[in-house]
N, C-alpha and C. Protein backbone atom coordinates (compact mmCIF):
# COMPACT_ATOMS: atom_id res chain seq x y z
N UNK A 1 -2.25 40.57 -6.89
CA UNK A 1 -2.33 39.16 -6.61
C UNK A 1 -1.29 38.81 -5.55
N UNK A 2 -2.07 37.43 -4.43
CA UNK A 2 -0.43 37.26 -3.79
C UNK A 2 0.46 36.86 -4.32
N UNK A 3 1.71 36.97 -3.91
CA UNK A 3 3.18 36.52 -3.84
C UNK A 3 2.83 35.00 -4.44
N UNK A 4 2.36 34.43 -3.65
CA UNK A 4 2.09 32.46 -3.84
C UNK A 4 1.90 32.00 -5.88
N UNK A 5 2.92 31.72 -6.30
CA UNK A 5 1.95 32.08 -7.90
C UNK A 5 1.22 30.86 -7.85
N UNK A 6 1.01 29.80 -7.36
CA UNK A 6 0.44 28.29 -7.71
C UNK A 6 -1.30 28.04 -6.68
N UNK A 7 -1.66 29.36 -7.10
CA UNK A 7 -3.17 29.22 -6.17
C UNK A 7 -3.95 27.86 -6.06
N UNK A 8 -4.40 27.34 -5.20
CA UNK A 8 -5.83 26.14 -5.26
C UNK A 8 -6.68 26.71 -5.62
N UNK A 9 -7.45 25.69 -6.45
CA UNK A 9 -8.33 25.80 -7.52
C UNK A 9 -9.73 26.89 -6.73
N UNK A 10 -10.55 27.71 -7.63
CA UNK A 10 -11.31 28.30 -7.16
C UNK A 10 -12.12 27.42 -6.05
N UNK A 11 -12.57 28.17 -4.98
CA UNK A 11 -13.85 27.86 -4.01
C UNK A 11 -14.18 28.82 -3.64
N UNK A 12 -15.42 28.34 -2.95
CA UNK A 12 -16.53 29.08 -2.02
C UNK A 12 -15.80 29.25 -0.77
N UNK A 13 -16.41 30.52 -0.21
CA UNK A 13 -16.29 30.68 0.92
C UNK A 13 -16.32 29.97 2.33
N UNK A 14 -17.09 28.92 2.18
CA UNK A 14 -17.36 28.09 2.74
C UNK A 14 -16.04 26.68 2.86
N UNK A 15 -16.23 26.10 1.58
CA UNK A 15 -15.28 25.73 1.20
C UNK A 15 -13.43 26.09 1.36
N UNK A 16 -13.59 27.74 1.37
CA UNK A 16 -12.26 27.96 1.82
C UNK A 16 -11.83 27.82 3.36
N UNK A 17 -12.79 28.03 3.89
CA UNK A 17 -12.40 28.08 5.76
C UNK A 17 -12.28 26.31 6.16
N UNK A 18 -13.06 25.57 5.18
CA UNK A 18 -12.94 24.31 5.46
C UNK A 18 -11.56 23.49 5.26
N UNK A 19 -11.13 24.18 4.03
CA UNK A 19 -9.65 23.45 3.36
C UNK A 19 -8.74 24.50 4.38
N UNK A 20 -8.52 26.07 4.80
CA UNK A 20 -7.57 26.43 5.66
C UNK A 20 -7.33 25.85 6.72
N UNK A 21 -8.85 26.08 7.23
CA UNK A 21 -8.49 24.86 8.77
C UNK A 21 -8.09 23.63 9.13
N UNK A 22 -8.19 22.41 7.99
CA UNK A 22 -7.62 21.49 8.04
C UNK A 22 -6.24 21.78 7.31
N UNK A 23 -5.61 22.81 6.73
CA UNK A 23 -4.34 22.55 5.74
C UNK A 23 -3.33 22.44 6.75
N UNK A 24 -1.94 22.37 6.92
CA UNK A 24 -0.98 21.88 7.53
C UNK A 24 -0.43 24.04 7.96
N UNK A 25 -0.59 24.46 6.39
CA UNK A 25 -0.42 25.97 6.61
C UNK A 25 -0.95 26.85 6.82
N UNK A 26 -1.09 28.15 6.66
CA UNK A 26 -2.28 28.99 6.32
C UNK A 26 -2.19 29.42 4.53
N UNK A 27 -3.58 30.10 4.56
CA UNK A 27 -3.79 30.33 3.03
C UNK A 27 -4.73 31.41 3.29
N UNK A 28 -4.41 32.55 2.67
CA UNK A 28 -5.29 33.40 2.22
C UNK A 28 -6.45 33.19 0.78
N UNK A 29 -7.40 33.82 1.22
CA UNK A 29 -7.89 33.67 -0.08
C UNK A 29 -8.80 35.13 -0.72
N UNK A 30 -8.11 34.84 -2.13
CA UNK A 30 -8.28 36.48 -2.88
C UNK A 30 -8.87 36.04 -3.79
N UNK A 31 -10.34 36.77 -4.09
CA UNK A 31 -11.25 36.24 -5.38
C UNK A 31 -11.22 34.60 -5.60
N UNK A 32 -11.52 33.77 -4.66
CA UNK A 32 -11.97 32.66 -5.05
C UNK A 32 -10.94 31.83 -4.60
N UNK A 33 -9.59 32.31 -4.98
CA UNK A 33 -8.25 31.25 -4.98
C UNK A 33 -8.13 31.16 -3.75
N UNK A 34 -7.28 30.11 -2.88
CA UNK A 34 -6.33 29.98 -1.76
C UNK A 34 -4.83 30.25 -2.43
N UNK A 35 -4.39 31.11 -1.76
CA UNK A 35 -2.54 31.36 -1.99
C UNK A 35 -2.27 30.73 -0.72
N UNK A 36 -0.99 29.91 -0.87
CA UNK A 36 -0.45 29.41 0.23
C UNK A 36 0.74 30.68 1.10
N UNK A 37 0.76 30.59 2.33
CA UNK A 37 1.54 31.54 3.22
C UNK A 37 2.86 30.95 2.95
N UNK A 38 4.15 32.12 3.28
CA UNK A 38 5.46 31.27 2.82
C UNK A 38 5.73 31.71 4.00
N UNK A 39 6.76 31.16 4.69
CA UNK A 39 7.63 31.13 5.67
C UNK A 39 8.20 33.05 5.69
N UNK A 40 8.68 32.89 6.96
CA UNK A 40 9.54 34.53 7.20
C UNK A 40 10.67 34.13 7.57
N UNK A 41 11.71 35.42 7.26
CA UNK A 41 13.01 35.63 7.25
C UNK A 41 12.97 36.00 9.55
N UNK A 42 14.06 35.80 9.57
CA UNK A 42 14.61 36.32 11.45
C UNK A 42 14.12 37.76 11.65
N UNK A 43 14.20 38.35 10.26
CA UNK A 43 13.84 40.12 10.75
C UNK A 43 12.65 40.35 10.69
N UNK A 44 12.17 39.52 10.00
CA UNK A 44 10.67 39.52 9.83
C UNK A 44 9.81 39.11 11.43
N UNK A 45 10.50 37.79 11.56
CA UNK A 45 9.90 37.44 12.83
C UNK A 45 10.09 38.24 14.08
N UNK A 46 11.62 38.90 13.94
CA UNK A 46 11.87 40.24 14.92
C UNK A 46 11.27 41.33 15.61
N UNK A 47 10.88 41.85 13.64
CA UNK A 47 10.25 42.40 13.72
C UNK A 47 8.65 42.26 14.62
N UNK A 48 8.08 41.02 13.87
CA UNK A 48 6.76 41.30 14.76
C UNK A 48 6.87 41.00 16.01
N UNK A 49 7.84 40.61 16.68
CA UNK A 49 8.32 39.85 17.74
C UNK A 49 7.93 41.71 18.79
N UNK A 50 9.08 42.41 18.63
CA UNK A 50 9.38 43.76 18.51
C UNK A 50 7.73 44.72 18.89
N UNK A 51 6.83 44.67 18.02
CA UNK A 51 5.66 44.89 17.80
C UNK A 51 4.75 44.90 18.85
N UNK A 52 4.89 43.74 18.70
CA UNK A 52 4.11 42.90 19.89
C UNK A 52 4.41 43.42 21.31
N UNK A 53 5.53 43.21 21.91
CA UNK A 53 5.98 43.37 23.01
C UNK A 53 5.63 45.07 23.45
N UNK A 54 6.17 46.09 22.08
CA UNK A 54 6.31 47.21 22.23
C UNK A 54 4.79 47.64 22.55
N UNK A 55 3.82 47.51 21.50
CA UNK A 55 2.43 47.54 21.36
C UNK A 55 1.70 47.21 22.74
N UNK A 56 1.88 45.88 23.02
CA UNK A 56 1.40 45.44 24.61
C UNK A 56 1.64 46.35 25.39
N UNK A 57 2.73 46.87 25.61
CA UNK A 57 3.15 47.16 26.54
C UNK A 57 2.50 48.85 27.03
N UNK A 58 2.59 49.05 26.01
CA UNK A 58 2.11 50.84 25.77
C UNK A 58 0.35 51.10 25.80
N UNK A 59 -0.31 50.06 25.78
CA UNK A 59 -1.37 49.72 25.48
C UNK A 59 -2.02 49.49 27.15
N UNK A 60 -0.52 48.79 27.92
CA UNK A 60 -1.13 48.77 29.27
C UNK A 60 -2.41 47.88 29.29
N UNK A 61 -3.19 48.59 30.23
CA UNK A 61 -4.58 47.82 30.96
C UNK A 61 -5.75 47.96 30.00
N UNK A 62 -5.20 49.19 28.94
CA UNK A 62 -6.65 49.27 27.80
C UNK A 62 -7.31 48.53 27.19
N UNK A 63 -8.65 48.33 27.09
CA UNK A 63 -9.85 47.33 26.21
C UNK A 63 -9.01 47.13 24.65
N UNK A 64 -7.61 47.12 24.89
CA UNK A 64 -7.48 47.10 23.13
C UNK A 64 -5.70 45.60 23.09
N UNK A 65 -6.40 44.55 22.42
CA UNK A 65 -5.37 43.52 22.81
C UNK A 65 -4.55 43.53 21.12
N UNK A 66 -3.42 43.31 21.49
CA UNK A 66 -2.67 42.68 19.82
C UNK A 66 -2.31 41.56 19.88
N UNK A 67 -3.13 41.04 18.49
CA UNK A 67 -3.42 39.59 17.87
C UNK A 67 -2.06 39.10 16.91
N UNK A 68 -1.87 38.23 16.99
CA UNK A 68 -0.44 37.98 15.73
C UNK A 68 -0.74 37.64 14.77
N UNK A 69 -0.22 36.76 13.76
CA UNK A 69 -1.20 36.50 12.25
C UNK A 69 -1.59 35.23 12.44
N UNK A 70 -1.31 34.25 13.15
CA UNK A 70 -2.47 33.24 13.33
C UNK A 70 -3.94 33.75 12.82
N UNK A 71 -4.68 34.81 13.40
CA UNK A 71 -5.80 34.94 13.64
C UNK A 71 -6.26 35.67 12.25
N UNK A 72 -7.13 35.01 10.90
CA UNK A 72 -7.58 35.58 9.82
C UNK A 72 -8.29 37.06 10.11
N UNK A 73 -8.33 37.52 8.68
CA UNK A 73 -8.99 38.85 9.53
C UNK A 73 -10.08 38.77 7.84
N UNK A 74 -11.35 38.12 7.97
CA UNK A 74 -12.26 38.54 7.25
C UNK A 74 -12.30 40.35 5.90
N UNK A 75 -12.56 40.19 4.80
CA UNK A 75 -12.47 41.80 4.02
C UNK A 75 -14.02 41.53 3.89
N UNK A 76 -14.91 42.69 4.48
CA UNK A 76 -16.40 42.15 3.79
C UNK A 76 -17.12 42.65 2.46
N UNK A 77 -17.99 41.53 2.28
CA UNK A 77 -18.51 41.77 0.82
C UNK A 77 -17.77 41.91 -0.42
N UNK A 78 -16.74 40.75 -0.22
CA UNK A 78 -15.52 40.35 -0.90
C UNK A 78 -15.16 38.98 -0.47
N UNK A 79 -14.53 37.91 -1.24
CA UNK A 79 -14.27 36.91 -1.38
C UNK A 79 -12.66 36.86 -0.51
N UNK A 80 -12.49 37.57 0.75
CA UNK A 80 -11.12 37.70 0.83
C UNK A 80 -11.18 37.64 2.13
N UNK A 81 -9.78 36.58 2.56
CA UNK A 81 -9.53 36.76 4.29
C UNK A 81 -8.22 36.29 3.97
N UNK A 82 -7.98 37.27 4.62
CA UNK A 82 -6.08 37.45 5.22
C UNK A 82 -5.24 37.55 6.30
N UNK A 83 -4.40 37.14 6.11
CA UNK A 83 -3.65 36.80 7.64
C UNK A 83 -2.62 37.85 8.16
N UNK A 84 -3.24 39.15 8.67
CA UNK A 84 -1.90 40.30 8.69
C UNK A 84 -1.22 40.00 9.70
N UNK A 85 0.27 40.73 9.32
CA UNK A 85 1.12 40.04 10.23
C UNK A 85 0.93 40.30 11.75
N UNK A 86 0.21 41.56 12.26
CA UNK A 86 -0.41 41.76 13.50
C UNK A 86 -1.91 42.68 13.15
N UNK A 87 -2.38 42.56 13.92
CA UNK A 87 -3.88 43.40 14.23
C UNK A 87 -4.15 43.98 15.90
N UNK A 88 -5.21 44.79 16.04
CA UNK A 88 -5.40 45.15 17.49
C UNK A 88 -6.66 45.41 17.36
N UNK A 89 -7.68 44.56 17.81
CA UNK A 89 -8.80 45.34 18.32
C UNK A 89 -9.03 45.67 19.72
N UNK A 90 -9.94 46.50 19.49
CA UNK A 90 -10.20 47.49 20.45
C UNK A 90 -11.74 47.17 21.12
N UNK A 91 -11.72 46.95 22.83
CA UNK A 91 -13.10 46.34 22.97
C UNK A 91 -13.22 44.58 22.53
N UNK A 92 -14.73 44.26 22.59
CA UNK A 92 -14.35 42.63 22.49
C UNK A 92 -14.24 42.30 20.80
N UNK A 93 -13.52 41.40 20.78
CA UNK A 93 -13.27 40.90 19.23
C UNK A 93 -14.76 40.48 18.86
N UNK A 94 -15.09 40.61 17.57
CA UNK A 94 -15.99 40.14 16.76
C UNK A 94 -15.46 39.01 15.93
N UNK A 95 -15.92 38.11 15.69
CA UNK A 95 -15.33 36.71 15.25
C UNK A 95 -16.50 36.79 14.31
N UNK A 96 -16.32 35.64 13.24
CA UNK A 96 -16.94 35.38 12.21
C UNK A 96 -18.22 34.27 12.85
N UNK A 97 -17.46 32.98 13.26
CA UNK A 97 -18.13 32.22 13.94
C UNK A 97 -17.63 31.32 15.00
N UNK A 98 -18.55 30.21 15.47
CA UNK A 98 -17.85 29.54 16.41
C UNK A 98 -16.45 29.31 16.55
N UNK A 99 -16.16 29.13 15.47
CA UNK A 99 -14.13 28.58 15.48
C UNK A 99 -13.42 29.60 15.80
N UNK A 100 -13.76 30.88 16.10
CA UNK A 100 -13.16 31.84 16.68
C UNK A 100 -11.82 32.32 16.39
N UNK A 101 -11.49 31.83 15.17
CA UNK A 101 -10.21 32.32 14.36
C UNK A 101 -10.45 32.68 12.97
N UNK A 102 -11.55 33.97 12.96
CA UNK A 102 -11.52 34.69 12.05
C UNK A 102 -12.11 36.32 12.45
N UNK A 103 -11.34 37.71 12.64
CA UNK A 103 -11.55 38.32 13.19
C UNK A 103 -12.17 39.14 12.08
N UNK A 104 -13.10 40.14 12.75
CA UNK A 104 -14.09 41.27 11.37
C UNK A 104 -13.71 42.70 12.21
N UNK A 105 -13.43 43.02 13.00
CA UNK A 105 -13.31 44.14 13.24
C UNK A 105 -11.28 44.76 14.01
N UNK A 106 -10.85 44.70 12.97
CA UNK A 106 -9.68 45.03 13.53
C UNK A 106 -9.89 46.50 13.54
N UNK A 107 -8.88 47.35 14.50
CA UNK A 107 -8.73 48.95 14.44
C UNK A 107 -7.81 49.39 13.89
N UNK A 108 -6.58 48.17 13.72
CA UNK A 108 -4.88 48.24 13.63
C UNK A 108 -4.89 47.44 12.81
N UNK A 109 -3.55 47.43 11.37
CA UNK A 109 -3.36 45.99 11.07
C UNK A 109 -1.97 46.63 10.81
N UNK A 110 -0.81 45.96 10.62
CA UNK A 110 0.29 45.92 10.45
C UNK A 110 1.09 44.97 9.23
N UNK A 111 1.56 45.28 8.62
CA UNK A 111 2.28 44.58 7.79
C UNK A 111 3.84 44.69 7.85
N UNK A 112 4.81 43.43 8.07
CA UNK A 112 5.96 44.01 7.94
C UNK A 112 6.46 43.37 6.05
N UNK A 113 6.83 44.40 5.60
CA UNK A 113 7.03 44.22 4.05
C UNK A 113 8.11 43.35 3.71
N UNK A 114 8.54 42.58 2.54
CA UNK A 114 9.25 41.92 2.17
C UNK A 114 9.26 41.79 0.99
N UNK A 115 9.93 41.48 -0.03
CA UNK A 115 10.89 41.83 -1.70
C UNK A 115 9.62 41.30 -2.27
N UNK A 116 9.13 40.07 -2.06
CA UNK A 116 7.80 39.40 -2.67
C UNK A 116 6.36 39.74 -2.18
N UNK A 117 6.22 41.03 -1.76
CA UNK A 117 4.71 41.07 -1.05
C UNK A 117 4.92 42.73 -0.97
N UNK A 118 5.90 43.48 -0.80
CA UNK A 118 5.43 44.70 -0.72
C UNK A 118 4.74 45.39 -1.93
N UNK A 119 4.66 44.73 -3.57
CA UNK A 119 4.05 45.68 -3.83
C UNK A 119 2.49 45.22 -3.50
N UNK A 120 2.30 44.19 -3.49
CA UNK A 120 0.51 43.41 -3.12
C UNK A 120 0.12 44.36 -1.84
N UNK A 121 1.34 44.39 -1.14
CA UNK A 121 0.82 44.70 0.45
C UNK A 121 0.65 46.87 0.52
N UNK A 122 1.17 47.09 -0.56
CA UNK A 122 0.68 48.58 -0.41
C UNK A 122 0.18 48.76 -1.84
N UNK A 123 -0.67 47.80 -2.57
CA UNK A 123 -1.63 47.86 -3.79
C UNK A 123 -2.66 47.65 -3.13
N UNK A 124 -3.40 46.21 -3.47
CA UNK A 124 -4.32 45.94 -3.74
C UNK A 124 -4.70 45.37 -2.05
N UNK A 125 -3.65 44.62 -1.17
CA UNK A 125 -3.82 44.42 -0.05
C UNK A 125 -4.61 46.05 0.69
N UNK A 126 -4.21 46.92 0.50
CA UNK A 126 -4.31 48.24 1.05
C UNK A 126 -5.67 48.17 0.37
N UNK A 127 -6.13 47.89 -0.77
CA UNK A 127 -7.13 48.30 -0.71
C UNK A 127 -8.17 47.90 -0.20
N UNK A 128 -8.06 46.06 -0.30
CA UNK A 128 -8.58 45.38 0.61
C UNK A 128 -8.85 45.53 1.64
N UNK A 129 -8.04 46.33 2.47
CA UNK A 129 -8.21 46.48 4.09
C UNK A 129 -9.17 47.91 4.04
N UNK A 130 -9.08 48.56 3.31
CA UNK A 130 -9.99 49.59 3.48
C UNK A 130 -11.28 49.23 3.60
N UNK A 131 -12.06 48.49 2.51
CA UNK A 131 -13.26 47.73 2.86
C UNK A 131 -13.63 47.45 4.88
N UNK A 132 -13.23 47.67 5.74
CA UNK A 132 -12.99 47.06 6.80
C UNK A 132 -13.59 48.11 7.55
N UNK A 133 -15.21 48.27 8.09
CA UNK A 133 -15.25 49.74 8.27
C UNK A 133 -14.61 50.51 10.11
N UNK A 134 -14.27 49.62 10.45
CA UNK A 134 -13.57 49.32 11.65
C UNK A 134 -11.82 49.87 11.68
N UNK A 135 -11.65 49.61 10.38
CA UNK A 135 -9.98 49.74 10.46
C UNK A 135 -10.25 51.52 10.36
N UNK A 136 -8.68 52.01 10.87
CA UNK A 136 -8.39 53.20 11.31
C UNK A 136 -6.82 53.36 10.74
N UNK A 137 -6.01 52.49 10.81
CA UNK A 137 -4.81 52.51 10.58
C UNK A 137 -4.40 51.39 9.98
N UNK A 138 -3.44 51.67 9.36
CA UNK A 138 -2.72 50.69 8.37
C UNK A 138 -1.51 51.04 8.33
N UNK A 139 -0.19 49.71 8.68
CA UNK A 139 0.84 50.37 8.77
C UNK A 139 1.91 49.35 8.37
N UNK A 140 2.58 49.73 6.96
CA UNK A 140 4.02 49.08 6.74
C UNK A 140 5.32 49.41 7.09
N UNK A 141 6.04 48.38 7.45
CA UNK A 141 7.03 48.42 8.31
C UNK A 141 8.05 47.13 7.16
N UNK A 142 9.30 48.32 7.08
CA UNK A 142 10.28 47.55 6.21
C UNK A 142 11.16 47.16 6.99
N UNK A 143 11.80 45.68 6.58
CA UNK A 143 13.04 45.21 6.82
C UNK A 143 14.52 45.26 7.04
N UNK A 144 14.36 46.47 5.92
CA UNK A 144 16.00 46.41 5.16
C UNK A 144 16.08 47.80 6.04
N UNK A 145 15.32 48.53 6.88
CA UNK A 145 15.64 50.12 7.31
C UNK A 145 14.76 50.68 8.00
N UNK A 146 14.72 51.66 9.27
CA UNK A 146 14.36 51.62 9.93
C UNK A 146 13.57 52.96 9.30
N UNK A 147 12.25 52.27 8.63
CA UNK A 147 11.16 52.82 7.91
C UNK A 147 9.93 52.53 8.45
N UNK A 148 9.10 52.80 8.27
CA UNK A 148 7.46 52.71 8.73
C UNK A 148 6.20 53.63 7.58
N UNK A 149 5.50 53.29 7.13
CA UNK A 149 4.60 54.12 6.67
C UNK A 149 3.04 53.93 7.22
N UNK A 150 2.76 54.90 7.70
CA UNK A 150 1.77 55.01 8.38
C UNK A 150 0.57 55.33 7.99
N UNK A 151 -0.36 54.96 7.45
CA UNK A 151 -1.66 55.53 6.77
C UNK A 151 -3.36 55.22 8.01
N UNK A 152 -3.25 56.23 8.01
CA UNK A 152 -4.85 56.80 8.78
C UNK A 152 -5.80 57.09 7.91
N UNK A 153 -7.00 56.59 8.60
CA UNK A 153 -8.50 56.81 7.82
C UNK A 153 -8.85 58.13 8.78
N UNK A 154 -9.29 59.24 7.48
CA UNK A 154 -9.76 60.57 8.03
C UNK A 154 -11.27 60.85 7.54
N UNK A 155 -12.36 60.13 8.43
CA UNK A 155 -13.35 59.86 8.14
C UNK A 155 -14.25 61.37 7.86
N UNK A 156 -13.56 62.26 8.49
CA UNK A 156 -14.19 63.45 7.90
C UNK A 156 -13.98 64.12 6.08
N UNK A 157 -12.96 63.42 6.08
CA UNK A 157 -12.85 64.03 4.61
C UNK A 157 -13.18 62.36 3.67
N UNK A 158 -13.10 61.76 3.90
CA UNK A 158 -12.84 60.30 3.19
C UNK A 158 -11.71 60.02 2.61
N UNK A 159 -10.71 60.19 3.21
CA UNK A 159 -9.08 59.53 2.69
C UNK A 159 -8.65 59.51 3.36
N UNK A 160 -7.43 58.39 3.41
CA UNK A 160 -6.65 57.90 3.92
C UNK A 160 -5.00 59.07 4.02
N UNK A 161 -4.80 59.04 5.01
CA UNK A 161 -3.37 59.70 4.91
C UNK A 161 -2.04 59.12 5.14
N UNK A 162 -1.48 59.46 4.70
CA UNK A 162 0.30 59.12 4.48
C UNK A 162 1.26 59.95 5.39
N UNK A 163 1.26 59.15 6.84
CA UNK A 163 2.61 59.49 7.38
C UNK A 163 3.82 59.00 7.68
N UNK A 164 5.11 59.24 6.54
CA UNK A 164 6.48 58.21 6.63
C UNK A 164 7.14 58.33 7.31
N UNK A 165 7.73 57.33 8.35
CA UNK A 165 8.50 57.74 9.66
C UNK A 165 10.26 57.23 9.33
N UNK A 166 11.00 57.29 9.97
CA UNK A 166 12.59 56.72 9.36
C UNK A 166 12.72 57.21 10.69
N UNK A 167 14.50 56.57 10.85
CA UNK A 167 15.07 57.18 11.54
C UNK A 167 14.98 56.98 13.11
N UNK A 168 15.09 58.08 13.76
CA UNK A 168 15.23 58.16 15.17
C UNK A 168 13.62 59.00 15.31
N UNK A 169 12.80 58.16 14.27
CA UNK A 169 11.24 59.09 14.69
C UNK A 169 10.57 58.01 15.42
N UNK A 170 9.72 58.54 16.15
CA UNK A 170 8.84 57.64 17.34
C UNK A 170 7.30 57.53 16.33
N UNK A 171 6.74 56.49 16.53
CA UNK A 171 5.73 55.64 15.74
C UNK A 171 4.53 56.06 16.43
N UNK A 172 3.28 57.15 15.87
CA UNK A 172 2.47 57.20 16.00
C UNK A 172 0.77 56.55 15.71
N UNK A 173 0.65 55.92 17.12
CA UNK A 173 -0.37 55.43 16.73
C UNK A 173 -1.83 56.07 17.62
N UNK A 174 -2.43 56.92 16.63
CA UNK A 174 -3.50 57.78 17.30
C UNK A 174 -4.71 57.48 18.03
N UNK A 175 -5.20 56.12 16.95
CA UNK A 175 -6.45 55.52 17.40
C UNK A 175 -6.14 54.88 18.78
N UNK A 176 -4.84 54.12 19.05
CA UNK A 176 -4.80 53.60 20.31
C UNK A 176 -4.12 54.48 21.55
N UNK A 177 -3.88 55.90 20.38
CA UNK A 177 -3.26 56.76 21.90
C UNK A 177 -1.69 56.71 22.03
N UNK A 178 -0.70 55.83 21.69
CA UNK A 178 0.09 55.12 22.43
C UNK A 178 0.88 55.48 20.94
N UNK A 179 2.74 55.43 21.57
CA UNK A 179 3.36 56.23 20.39
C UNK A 179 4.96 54.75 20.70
N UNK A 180 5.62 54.97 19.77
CA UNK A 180 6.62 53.50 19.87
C UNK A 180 7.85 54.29 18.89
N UNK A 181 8.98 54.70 19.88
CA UNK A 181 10.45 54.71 19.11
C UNK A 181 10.69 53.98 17.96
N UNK A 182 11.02 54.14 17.02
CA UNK A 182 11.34 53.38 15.78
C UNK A 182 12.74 52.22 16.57
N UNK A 183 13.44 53.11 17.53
CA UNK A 183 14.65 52.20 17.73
C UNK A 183 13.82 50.91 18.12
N UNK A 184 12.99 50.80 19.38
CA UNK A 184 12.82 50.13 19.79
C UNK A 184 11.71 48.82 18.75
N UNK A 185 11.46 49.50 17.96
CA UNK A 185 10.55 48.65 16.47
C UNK A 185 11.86 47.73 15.92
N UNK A 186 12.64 48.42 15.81
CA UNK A 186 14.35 47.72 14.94
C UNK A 186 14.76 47.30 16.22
N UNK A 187 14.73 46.84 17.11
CA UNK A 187 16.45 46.82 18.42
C UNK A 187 16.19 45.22 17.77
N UNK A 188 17.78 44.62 17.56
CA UNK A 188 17.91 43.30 16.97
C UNK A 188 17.74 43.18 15.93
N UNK A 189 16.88 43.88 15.23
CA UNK A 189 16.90 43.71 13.27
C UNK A 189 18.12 44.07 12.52
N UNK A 190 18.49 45.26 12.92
CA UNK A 190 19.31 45.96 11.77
C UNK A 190 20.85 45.98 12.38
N UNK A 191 21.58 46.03 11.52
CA UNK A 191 23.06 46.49 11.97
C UNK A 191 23.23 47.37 12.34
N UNK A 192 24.32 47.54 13.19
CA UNK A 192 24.38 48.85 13.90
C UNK A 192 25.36 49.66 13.10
């Protein structure tokens, strides 16, 4: 379940994109409920800050853009859309509908973890995103240390794999080609 414990009352799908888009915040919604989004810490925002820039940049002129969490990212054939803290598709985005802020085909999604969401975000969030037949990678990224866990879909065997990075290791990302220093993931987060 999310972090949020005070969900809005069950709705429809319908119903949920209607109450997010007018709410003041964002809200995910898991089996029926809206959880409200909570605010981020400086490292948090750093972090995706960090991401972003690094990601763009390595990515160059390629058909593949990174989205921030504004942009929902649809789970299908499930009652669930969530707001990861970054995504990348690859080629043109697929949107849900006209309002064009709900994405269905991410390749990338990113999470940076925090005390109230990491275990959701490598439980049941993880499993959620698997549903996604588009996604390829899934990747948490901690706060407190210059950690990363990296999980790839290995469509030849059907599982997902586990690669943990720390340290002075450089951040592999296969589907987009393009690889990212851990320093440069942390420069400004962490103490030196």
């Amino acid at each position: 379940m999310p972090a949020e414990p005070a969900p809005h009352l069950p709705m429809t799908l319908e119903d949920y994109l209607t109450f997010d888009r007018g709410a003041d915040g964002k809200h995910e919604l898991w089996d029926g409920c809206a959880y409200a989004m909570t605010g981020a810490s400086l490292a948090h925002n750093r972090l995706v800050r960090n991401l972003i820039v690094s990601l763009s940049g390595a990515l160059g002129g390629r058909d593949c853009e990174v989205l921030p969490s504004d942009l929902r990212v649809r789970i299908p054939e499930q009652e669930r859309y969530l707001y990861p803290d970054l995504s990348v598709v690859c080629g043109p985005p697929e949107l849900e509908d006209e309002q064009a802020d709900t994405l269905l085909n991410p390749r990338v999604v990113i999470e940076v973890l925090s005390g109230s969401t990491e275990a959701f975000d490598r439980g049941q969030k993880f499993e959620a995103y698997r549903a996604i037949p588009t996604l390829n990678e899934y990747v948490l990224v901690s706060q407190d240390a210059a950690r990363v866990d990296h999980f790839a879909r290995d469509d030849q065997r059907g599982v997902w794999t586990l690669r943990p990075y720390s340290g002075a290791d450089t951040l592999e990302f296969p589907t987009l080609a393009v690889s990212i220093p851990l320093a440069q993931i942390y420069a400004g987060v962490l103490a030196a």
